[in-house]
C-alpha atoms as a PDB file:
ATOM      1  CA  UNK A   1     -15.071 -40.704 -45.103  1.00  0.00           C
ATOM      2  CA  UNK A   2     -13.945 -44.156 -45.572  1.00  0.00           C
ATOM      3  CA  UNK A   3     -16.721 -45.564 -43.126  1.00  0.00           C
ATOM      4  CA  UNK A   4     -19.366 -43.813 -45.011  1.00  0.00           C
ATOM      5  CA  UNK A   5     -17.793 -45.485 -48.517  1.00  0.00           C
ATOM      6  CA  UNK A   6     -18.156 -48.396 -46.798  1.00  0.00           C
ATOM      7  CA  UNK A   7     -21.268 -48.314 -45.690  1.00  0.00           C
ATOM      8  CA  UNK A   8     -22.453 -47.119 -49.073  1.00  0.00           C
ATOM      9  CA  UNK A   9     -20.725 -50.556 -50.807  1.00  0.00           C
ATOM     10  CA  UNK A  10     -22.071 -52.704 -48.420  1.00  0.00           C
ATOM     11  CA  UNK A  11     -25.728 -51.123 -49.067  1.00  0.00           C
ATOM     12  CA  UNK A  12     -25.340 -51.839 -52.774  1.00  0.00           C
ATOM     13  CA  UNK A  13     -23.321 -54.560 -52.681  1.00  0.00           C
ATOM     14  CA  UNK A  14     -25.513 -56.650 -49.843  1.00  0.00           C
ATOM     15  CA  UNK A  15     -28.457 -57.129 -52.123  1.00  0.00           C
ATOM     16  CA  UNK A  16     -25.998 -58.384 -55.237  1.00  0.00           C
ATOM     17  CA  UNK A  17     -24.345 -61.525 -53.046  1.00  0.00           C
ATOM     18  CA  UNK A  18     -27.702 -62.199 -51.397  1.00  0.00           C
ATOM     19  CA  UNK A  19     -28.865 -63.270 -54.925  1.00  0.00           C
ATOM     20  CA  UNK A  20     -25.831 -65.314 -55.534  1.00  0.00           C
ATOM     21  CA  UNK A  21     -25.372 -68.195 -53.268  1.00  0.00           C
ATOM     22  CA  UNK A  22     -21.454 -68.673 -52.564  1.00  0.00           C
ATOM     23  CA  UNK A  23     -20.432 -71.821 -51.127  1.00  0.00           C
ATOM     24  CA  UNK A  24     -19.250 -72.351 -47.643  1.00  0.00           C
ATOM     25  CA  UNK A  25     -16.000 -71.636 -47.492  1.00  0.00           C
ATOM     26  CA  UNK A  26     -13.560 -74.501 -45.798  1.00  0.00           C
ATOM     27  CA  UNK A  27     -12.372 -73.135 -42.336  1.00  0.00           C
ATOM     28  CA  UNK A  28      -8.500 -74.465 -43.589  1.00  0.00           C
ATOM     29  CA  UNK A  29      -8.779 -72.052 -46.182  1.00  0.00           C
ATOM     30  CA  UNK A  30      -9.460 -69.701 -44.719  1.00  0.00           C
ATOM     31  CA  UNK A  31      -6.846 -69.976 -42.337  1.00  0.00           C
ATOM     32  CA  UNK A  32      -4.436 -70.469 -44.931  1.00  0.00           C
ATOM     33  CA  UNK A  33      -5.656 -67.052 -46.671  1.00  0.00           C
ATOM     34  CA  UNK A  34      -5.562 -65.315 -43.721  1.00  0.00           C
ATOM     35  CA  UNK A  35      -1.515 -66.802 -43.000  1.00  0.00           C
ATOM     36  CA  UNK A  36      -0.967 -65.942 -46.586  1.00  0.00           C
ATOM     37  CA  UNK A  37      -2.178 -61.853 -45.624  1.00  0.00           C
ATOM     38  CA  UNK A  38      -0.064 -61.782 -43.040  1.00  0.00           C
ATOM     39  CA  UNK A  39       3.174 -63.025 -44.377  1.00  0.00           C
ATOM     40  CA  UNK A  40       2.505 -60.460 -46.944  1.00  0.00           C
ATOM     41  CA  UNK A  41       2.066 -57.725 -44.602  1.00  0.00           C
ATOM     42  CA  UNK A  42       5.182 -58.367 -42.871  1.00  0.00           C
ATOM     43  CA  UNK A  43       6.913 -58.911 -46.428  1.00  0.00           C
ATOM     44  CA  UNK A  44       5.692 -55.050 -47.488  1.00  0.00           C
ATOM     45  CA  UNK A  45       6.590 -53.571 -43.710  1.00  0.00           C
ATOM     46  CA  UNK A  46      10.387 -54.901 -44.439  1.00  0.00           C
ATOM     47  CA  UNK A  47      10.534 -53.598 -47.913  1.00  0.00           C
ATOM     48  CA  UNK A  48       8.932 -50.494 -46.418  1.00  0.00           C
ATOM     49  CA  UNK A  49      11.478 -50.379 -44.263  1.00  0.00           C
ATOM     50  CA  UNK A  50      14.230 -50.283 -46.856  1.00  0.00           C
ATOM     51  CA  UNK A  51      12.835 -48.668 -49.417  1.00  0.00           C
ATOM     52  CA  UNK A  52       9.602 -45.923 -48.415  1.00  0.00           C
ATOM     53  CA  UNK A  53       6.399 -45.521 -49.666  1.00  0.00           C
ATOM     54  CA  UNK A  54       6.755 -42.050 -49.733  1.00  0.00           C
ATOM     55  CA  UNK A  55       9.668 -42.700 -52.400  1.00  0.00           C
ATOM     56  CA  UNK A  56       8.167 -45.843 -54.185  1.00  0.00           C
ATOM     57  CA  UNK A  57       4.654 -44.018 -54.930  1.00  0.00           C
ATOM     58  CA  UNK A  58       6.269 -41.113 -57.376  1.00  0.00           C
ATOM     59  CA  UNK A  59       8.826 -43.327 -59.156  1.00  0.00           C
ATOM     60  CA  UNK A  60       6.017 -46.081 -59.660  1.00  0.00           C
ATOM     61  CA  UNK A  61       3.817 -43.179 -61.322  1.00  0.00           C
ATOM     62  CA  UNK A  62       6.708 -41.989 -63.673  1.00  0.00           C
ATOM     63  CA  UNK A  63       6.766 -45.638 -64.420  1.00  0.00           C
ATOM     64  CA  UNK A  64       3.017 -46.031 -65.574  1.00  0.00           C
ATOM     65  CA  UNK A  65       2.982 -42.632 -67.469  1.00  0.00           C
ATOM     66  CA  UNK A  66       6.298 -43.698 -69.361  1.00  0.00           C
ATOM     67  CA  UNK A  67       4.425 -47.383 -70.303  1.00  0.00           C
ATOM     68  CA  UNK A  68       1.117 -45.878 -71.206  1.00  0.00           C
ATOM     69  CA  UNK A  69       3.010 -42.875 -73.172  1.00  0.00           C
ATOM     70  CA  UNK A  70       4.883 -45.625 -75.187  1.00  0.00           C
ATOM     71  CA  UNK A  71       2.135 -48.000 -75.749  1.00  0.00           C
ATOM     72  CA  UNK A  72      -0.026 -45.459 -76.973  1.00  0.00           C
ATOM     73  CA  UNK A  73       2.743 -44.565 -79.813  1.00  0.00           C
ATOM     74  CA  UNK A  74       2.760 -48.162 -80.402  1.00  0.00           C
ATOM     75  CA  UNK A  75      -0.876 -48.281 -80.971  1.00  0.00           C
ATOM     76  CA  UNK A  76      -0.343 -44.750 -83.069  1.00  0.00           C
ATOM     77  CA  UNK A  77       2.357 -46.374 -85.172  1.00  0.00           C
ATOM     78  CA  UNK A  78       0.039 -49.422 -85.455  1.00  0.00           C
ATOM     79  CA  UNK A  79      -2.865 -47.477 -86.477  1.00  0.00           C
ATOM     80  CA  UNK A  80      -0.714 -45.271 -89.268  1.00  0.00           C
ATOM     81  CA  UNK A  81       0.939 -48.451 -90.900  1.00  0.00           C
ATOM     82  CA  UNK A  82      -2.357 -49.504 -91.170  1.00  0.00           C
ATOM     83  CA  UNK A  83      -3.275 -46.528 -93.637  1.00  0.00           C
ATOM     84  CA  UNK A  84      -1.771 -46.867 -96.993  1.00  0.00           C
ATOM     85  CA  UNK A  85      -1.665 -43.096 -97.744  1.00  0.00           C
ATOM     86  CA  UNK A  86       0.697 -42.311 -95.573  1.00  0.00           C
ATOM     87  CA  UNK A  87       3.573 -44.647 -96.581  1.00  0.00           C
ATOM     88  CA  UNK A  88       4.949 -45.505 -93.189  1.00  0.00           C
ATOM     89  CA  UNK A  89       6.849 -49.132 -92.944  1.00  0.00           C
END
C-alpha cells in the first residue's frame, strides 16, 4: 500500500518540480543533512528504548485532544465576550 502511495505522489508530484527549477544542492550539505538524520534516528531509538512508542502514541493523543478542547473554549469565551447581549466579562 505504501509503494502504490508512493508511486501515486511521485506521478503528481514529478510534473510540479519539473516546472520549478531547484538549485543544485551543495554535496556538504547534503552530507551534513544526511549526519543530522542519523543522529536523530539514533536520538529517537534511545528514547524508544526508555520510554515506547506504543506508550508515547496514546498519552501524546490525550495531550492534543486536551489542547484543542481548551483552545476551542478559549475561542468560545472569545467569541461570547465579543457579544454584548450576553453580559459575559
Amino acid at each position: 500500500m505504501a509503494n502504490l502511495i508512493s508511486k501515486f505522489f511521485g506521478w503528481v508530484l514529478t510534473p510540479i518540480l519539473n516546472v520549478i527549477n531547484f538549485p543544485v544542492v551543495p554535496a556538504e550539505l547534503v552530507a551534513v543533512i544526511d549526519k543530522l538524520f542519523e543522529i536523530l534516528g539514533n536520538a529517537m531509538s534511545v528514547f524508544n528504548f526508555f520510554c515506547p512508542l506504543s506508550a508515547v502514541a496514546p498519552a501524546l493523543a490525550v495531550f492534543l485532544v486536551i489542547y484543542a478542547a481548551y483552545h476551542a473554549y478559549l475561542i468560545t469565551l472569545w467569541v461570547l465576550k465579543k457579544i454584548p447581549v450576553f453580559g459575559i466579562e
